[in-house]
Protein backbone atom coordinates (compact mmCIF):
# COMPACT_ATOMS: atom_id res chain seq x y z
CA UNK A 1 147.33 5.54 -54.60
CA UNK A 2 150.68 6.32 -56.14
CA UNK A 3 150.95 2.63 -56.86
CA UNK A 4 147.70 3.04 -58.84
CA UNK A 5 149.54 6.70 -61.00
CA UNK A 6 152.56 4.36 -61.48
CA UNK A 7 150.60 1.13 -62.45
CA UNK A 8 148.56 3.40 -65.47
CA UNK A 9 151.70 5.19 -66.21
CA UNK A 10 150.18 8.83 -65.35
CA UNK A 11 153.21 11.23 -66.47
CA UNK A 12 153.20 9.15 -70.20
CA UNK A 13 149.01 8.98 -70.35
CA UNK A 14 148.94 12.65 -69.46
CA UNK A 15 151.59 13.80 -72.11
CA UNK A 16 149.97 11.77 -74.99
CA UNK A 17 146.70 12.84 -74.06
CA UNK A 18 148.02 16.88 -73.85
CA UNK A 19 149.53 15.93 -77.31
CA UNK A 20 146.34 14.66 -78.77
CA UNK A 21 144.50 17.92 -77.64
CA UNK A 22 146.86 20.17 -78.94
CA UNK A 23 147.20 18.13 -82.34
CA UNK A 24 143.75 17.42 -82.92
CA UNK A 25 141.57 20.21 -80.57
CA UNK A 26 142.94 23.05 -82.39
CA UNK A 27 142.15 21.97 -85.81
CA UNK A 28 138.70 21.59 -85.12
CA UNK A 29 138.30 24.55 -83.78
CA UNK A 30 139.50 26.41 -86.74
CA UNK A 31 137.20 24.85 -88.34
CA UNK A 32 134.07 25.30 -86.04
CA UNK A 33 135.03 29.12 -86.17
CA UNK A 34 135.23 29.05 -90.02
CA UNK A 35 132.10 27.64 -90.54
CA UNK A 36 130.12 28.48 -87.56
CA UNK A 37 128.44 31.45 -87.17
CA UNK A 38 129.37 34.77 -86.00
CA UNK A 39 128.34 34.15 -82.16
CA UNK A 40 130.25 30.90 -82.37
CA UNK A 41 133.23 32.20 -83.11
CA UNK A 42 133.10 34.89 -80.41
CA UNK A 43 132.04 32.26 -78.03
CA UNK A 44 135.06 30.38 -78.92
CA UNK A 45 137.75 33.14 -78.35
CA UNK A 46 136.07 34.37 -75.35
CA UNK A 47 136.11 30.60 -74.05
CA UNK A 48 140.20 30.31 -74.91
CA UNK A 49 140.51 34.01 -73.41
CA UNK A 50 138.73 32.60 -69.82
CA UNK A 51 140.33 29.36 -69.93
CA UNK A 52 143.81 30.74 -69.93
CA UNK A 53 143.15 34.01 -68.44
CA UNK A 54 142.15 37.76 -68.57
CA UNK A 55 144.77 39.72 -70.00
CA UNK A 56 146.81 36.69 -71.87
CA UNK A 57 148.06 37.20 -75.20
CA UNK A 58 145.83 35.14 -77.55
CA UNK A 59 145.48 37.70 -80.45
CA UNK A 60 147.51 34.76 -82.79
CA UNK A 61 144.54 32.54 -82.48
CA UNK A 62 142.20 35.12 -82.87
CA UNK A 63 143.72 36.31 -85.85
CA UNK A 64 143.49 32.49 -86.88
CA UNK A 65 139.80 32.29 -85.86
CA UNK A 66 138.78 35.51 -87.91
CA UNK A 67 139.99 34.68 -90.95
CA UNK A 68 136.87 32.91 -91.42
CA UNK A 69 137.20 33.46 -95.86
CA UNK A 70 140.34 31.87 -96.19
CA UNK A 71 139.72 28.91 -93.83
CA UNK A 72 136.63 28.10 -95.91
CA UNK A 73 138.55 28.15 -98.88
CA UNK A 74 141.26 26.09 -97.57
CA UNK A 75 139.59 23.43 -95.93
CA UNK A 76 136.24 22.82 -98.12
CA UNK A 77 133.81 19.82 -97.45
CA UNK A 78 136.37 17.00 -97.66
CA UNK A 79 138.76 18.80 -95.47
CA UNK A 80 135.97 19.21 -92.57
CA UNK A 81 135.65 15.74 -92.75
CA UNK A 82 138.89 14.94 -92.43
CA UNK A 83 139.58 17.08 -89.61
CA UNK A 84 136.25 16.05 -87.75
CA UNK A 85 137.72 12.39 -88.47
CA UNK A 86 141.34 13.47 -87.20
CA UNK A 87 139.50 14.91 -83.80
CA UNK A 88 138.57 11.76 -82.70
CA UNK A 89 142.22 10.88 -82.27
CA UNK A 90 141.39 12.98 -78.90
CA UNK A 91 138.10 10.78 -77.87
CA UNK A 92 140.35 7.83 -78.50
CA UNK A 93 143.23 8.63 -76.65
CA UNK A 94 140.61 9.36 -73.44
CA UNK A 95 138.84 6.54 -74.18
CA UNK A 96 142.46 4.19 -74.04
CA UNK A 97 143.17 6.84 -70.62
CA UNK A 98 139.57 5.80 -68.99
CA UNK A 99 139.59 2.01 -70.11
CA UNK A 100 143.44 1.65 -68.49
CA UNK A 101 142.24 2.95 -65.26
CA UNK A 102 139.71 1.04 -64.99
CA UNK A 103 141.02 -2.54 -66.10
CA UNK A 104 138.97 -2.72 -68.98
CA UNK A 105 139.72 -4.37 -72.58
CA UNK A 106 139.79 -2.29 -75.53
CA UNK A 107 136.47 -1.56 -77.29
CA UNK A 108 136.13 -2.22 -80.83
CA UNK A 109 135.90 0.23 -83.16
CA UNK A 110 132.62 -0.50 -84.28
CA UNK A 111 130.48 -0.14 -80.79
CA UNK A 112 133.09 2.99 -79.79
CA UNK A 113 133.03 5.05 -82.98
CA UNK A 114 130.02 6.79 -82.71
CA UNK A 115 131.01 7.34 -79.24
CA UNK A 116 133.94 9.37 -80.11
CA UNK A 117 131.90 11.46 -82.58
CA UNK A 118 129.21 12.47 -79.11
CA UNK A 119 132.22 13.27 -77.01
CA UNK A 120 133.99 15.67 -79.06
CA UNK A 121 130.49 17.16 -79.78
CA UNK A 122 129.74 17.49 -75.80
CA UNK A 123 133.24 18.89 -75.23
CA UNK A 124 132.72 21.57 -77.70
CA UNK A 125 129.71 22.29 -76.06
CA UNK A 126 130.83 22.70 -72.78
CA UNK A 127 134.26 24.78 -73.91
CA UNK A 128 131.52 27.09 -75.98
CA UNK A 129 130.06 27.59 -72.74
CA UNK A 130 132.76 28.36 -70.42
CA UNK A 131 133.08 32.00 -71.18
CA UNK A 132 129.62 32.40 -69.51
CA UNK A 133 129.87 29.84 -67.34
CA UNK A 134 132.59 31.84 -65.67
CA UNK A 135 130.07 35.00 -65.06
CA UNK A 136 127.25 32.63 -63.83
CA UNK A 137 125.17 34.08 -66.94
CA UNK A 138 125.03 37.31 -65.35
CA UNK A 139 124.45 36.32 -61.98
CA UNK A 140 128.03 36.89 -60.41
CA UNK A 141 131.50 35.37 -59.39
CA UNK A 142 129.82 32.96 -56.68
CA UNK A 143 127.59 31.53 -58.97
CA UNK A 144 129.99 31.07 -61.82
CA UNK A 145 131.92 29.00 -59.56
CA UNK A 146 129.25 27.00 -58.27
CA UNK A 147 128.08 26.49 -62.13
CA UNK A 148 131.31 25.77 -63.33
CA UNK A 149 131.99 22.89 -60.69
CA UNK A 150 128.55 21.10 -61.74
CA UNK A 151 129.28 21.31 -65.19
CA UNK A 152 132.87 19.94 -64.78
CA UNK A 153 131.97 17.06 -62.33
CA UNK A 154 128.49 16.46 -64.93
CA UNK A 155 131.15 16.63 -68.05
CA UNK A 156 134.07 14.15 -66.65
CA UNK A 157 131.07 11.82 -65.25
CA UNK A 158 129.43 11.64 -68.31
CA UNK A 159 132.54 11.10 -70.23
CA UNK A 160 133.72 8.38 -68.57
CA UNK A 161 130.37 6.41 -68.81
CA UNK A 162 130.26 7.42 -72.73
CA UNK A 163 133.85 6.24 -73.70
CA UNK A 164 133.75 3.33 -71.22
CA UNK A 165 131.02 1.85 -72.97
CA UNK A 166 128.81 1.41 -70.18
CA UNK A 167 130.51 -1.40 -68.78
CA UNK A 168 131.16 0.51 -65.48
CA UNK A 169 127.73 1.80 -63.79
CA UNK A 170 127.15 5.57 -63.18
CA UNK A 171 127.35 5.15 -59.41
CA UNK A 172 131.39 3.64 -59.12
CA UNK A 173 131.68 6.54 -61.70
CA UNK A 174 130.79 9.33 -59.59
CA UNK A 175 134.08 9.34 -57.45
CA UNK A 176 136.80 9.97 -60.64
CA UNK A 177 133.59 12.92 -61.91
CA UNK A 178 134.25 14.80 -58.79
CA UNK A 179 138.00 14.47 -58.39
CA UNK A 180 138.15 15.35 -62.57
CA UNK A 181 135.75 18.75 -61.78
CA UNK A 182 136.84 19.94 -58.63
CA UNK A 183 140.70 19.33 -60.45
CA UNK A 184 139.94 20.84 -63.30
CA UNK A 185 137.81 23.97 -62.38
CA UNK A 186 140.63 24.51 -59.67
CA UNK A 187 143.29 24.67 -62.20
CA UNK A 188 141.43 26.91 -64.79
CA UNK A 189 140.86 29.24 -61.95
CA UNK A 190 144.73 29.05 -60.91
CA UNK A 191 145.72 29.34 -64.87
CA UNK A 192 143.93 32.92 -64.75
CA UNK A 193 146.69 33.80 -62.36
CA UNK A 194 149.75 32.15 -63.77
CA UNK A 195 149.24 32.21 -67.40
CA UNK A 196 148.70 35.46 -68.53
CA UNK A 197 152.10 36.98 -67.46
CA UNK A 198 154.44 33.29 -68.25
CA UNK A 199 152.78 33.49 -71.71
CA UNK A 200 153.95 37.39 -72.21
CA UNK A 201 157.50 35.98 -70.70
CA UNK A 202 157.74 32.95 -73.17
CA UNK A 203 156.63 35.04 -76.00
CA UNK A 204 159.18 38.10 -75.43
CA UNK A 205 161.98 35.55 -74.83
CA UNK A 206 160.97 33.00 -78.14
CA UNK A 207 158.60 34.45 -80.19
CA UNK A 208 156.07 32.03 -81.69
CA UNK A 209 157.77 29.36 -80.02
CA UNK A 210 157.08 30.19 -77.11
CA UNK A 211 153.64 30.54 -77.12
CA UNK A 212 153.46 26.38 -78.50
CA UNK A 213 156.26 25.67 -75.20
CA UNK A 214 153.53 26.99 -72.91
CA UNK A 215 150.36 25.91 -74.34
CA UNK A 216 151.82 22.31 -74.46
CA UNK A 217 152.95 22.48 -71.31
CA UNK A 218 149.51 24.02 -69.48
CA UNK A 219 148.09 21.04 -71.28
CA UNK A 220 149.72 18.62 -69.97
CA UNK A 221 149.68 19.78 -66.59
CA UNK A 222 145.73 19.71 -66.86
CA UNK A 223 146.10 16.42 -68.73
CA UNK A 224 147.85 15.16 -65.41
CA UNK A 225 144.79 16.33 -63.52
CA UNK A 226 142.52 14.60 -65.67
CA UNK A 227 144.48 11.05 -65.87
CA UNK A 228 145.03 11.22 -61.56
CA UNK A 229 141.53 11.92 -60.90
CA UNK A 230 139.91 9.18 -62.71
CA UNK A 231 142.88 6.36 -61.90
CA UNK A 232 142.41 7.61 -57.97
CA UNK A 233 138.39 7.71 -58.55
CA UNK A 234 138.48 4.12 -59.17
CA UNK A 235 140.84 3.68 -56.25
CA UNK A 236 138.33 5.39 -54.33
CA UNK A 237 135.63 3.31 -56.11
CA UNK A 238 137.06 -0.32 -54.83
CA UNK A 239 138.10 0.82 -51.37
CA UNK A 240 136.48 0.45 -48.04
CA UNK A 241 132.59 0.91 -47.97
CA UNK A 242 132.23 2.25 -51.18
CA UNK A 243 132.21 -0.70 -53.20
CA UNK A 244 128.94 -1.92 -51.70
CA UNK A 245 127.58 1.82 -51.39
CA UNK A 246 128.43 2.37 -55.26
CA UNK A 247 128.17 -1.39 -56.54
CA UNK A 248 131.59 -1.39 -57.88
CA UNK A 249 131.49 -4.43 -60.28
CA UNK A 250 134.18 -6.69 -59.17
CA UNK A 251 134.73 -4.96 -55.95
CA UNK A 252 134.55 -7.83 -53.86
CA UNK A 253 137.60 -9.15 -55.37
CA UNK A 254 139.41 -6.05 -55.57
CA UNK A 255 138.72 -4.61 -51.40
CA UNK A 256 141.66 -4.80 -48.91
């Protein structure tokens, strides 16, 4: 399995991917605030506010995400377009993430472009919904958690089908979808506990900086999730009986 992390070059995947998020995510979601309305843009901050924990400091990007006047004015119809455009640099960087772990050529742009376009629209679906996802829509702790792992292991298994292409069945799939949610909704819960007081810390000690140090670096560490559990879900995928349980094209070739 560490063969596998070193043969898709995890640590570089992971970084470019956290890079692409941070370049590209952001941006968009300026803009979806902007434009959006009101109970958008409060489902965004409270999203960013549960994702990195109760009690961070976040009040720089909701200052950004109130000045809904000014970001109209400064973006206008042919700057939403080019931002929406810029976004998919994110759906393309997990597409080139999902395609290296599983062996696959390239797509071309033509069959993969609309494909970004559905991700990005799915993602900010699900990150408009993690707020209440969290709570369990008013049903509790232990049903936020339970709703929050079916939504992760539903998102990251529907992803990888989308960007792939389709050239990998649902079923070989299914192992990467779990590792991805159960990775993923472990480290949002643990961010709750770490991030609020190392963002205070890297703010106090430099400023603005800071803050960008620490959000980069929580990104990649969830990028690194992300990359390991679908390179190790294929593992998983082409190893003992789970070829022939899953029908992992190829698999034949591929078993020990």
């Amino acid at each position: 399995m560490l063969g596998r992390l070193i043969s898709v070059n995890w640590m570089d995947a992971s970084a470019r991917l956290a890079a692409q998020t941070f370049l590209a995510a952001l941006p968009l979601l300026i803009v979806v605030a902007a434009f959006a309305p009101k109970a958008v843009k409060d489902a965004v901050t409270d999203s960013v506010q549960a994702m990195v924990g109760k009690g961070a400091p976040v009040n720089d990007i909701q200052e950004t995400l109130a000045a809904q006047g000014v970001t109209k004015e400064a973006y206008g119809g042919v700057g939403v377009l080019v931002t929406l455009i810029s976004a998919t640099a994110l759906s393309r960087a997990l597409q080139s993430v999902c395609e290296r772990c599983w062996d696959l050529p390239k797509s071309g742009a033509r069959v993969a472009a609309w494909r970004w376009l559905a991700w990005l629209l799915g993602w900010l679906a699900a990150l408009l919904l993690q707020a209440p996802l969290r709570h369990g829509f008013g049903g509790g702790t232990l049903l936020g958690v339970l709703l929050s792992l079916v939504t992760a292991v539903l998102l990251w298994w529907w992803t990888q089908h989308l960007l792939l292409g389709g050239r990998i069945g649902w079923l070989p799939l299914l192992p990467g979808a779990v590792l991805a949610g159960v990775g993923m909704m472990s480290f949002a819960y643990l961010s709750g506990l770490f991030m609020p007081a190392t963002l205070k810390r890297s703010i106090a000690q430099f400023g603005s900086l800071g803050y960008v140090f620490t959000m980069l670096s929580w990104l990649i560490a969830g990028c690194c999730v992300i990359v390991a559990s679908v390179a190790l879900g294929q593992v998983v995928a082409v190893s003992g009986p789970f070829p022939r349980l899953l029908g992992t094209p190829g698999a034949d070739a591929e078993e020990q």
